[in-house]
C-alpha atoms as a PDB file:
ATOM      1  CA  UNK A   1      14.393  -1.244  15.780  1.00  0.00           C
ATOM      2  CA  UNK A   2      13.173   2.380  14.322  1.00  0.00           C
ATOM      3  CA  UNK A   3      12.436   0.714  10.901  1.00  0.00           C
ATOM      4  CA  UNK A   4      10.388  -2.155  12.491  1.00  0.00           C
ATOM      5  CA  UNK A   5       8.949   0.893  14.834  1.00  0.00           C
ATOM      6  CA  UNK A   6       8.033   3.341  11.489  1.00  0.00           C
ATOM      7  CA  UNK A   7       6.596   0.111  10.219  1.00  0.00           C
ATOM      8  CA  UNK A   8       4.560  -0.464  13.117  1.00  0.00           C
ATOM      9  CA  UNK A   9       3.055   3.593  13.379  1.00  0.00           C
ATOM     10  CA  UNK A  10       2.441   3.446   9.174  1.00  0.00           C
ATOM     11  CA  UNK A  11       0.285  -0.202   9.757  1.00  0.00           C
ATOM     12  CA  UNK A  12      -1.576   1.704  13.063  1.00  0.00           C
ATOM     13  CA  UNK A  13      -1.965   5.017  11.101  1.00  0.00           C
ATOM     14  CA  UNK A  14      -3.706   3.133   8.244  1.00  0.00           C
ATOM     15  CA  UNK A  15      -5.802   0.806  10.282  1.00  0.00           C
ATOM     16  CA  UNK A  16      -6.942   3.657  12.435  1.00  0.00           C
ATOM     17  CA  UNK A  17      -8.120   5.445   8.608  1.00  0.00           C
ATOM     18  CA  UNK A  18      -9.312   2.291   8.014  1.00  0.00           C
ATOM     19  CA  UNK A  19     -11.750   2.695  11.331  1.00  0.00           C
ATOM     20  CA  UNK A  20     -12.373   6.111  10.529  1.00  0.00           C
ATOM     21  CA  UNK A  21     -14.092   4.748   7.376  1.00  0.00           C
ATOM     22  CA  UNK A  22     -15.984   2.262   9.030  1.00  0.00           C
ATOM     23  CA  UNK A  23     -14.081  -0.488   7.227  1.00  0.00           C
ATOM     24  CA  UNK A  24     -12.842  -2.454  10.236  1.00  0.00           C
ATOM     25  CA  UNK A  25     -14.934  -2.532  13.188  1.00  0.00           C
ATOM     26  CA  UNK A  26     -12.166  -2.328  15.953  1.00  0.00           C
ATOM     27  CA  UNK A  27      -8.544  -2.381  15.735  1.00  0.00           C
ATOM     28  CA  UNK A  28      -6.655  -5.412  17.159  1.00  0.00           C
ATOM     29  CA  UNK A  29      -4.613  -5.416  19.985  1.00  0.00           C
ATOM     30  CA  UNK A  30      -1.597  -7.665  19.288  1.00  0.00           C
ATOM     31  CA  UNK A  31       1.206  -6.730  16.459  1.00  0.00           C
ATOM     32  CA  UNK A  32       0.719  -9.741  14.706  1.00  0.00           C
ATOM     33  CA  UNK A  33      -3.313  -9.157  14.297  1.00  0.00           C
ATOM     34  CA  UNK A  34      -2.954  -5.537  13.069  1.00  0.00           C
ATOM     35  CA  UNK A  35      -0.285  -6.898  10.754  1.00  0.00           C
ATOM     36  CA  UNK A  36      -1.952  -9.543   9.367  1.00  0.00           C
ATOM     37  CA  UNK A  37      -5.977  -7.295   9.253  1.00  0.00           C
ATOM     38  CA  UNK A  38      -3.479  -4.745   7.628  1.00  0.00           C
ATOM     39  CA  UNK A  39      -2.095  -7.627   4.978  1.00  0.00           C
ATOM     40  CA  UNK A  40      -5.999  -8.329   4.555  1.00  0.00           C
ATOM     41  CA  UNK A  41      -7.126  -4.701   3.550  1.00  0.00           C
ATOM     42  CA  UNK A  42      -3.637  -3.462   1.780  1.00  0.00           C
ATOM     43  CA  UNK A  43      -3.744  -4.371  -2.053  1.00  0.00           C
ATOM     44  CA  UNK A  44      -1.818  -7.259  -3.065  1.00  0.00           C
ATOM     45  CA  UNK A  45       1.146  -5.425  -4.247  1.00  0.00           C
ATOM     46  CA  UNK A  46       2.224  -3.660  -0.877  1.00  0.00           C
ATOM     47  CA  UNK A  47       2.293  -6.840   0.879  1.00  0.00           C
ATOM     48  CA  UNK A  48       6.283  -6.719  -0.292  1.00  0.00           C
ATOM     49  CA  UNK A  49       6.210  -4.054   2.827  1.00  0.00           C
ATOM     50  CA  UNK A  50       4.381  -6.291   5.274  1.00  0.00           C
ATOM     51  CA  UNK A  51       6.953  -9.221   4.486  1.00  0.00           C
ATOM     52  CA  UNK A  52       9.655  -6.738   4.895  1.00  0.00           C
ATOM     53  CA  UNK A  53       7.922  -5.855   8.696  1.00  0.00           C
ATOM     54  CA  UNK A  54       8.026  -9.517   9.844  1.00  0.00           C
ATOM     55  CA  UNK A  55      11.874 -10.028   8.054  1.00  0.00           C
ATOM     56  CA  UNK A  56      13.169  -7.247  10.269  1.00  0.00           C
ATOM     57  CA  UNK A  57      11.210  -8.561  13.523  1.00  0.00           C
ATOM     58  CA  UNK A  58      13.128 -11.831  12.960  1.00  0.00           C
ATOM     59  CA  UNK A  59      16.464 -10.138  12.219  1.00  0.00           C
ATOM     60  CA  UNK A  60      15.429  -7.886  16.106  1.00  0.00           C
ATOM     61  CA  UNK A  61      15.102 -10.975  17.463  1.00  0.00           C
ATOM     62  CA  UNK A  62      18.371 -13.340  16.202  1.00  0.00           C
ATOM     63  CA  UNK A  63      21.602 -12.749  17.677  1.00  0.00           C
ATOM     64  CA  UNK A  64      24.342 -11.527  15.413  1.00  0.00           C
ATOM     65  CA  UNK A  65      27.885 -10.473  15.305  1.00  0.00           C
ATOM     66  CA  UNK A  66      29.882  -8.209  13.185  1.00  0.00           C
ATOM     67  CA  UNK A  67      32.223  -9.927  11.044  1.00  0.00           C
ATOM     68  CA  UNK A  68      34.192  -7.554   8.948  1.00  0.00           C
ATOM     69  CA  UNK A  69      34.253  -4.274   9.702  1.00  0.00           C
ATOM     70  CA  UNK A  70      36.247  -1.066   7.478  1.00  0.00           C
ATOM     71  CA  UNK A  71      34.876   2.053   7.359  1.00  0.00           C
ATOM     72  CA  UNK A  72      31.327   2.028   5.340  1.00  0.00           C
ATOM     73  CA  UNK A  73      31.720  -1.727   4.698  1.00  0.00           C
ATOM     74  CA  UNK A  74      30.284  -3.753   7.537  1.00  0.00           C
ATOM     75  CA  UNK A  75      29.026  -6.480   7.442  1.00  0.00           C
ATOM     76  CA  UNK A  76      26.608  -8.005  10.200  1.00  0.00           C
ATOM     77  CA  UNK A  77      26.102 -11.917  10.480  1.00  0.00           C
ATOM     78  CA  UNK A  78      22.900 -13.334  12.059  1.00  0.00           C
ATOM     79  CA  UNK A  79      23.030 -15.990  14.479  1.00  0.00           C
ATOM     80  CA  UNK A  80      20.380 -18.399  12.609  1.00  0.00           C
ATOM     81  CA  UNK A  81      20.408 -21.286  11.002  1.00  0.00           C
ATOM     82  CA  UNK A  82      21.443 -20.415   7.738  1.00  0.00           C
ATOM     83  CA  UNK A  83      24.358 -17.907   9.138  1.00  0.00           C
ATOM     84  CA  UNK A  84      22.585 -14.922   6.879  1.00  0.00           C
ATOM     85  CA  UNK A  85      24.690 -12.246   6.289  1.00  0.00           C
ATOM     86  CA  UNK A  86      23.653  -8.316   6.421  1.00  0.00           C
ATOM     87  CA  UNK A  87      25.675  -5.915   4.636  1.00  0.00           C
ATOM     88  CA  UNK A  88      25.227  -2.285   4.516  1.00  0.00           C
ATOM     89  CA  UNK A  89      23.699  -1.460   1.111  1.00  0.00           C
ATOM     90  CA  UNK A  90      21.096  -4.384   2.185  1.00  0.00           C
ATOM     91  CA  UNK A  91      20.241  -1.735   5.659  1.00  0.00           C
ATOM     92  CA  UNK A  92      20.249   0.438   3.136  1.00  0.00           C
ATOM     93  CA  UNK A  93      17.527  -1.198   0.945  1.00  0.00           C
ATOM     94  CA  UNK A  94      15.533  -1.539   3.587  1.00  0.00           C
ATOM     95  CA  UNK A  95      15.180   1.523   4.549  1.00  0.00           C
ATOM     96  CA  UNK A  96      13.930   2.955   1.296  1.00  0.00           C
ATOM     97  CA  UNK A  97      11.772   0.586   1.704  1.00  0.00           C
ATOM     98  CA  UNK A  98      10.317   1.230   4.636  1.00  0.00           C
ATOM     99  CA  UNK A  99      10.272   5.204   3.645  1.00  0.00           C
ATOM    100  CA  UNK A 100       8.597   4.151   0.287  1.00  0.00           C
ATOM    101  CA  UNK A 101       5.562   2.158   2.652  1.00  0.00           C
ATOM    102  CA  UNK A 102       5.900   4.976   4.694  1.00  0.00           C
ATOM    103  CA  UNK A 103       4.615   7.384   1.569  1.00  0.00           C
ATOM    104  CA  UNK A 104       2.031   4.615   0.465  1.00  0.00           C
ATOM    105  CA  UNK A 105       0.188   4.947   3.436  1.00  0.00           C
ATOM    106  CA  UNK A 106       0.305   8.420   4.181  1.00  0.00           C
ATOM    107  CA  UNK A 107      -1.472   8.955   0.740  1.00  0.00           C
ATOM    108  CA  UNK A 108      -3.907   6.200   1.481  1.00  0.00           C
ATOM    109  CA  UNK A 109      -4.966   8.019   4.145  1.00  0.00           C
ATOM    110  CA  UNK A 110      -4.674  11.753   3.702  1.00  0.00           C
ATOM    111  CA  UNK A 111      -6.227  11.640   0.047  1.00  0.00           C
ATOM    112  CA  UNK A 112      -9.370  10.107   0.403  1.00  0.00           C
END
């Protein structure tokens, strides 16, 4: 929940630049309208980030269970269809993923 919740202050921090710029005329209300205005205005190659955003909202929202668990090495299953498993380094991943969208935006905004 905190990475979708960075996520979610990073996409309102950069559309709220965005109106500050006069480049969006208001900023939407739901999460799924900022996220996809924000997939509209964010070059091509950051989109990785906004994929990441709606991965993690489904993972939120699945049940899950752990299945093994020894010291660092747990590993989380999801309730879905597929049975998709979560393992530590993957958490991991993304959240140096989320810190590295984090940085993005903050330089969108604070160097122009």
């Amino acid at each position: 929940k905190r990475l979708i919740s960075s996520l979610e202050m990073s996409i309102e921090e950069y559309l709220l630049f965005l109106k500050e710029k006069r480049k969006i005329p208001s900023i939407p209300m739901t999460l799924k309208e900022k996220v996809d205005l924000a997939k509209q205005k964010l070059p091509t190659s950051n989109h990785v980030y906004l994929k990441l955003y709606n991965k993690l909202t489904k993972i939120d929202k699945t049940s899950y269970c752990s299945i093994s668990e020894y010291r660092k090495h747990l590993t989380m299953k999801l309730m879905d269809r597929a049975g998709t498993e979560i393992k530590v380094p993957d958490l991991e991943n993304y959240l140096s993923q989320v810190k590295e969208f984090n940085k993005i935006i903050s330089e969108i905004c604070h160097s122009k």
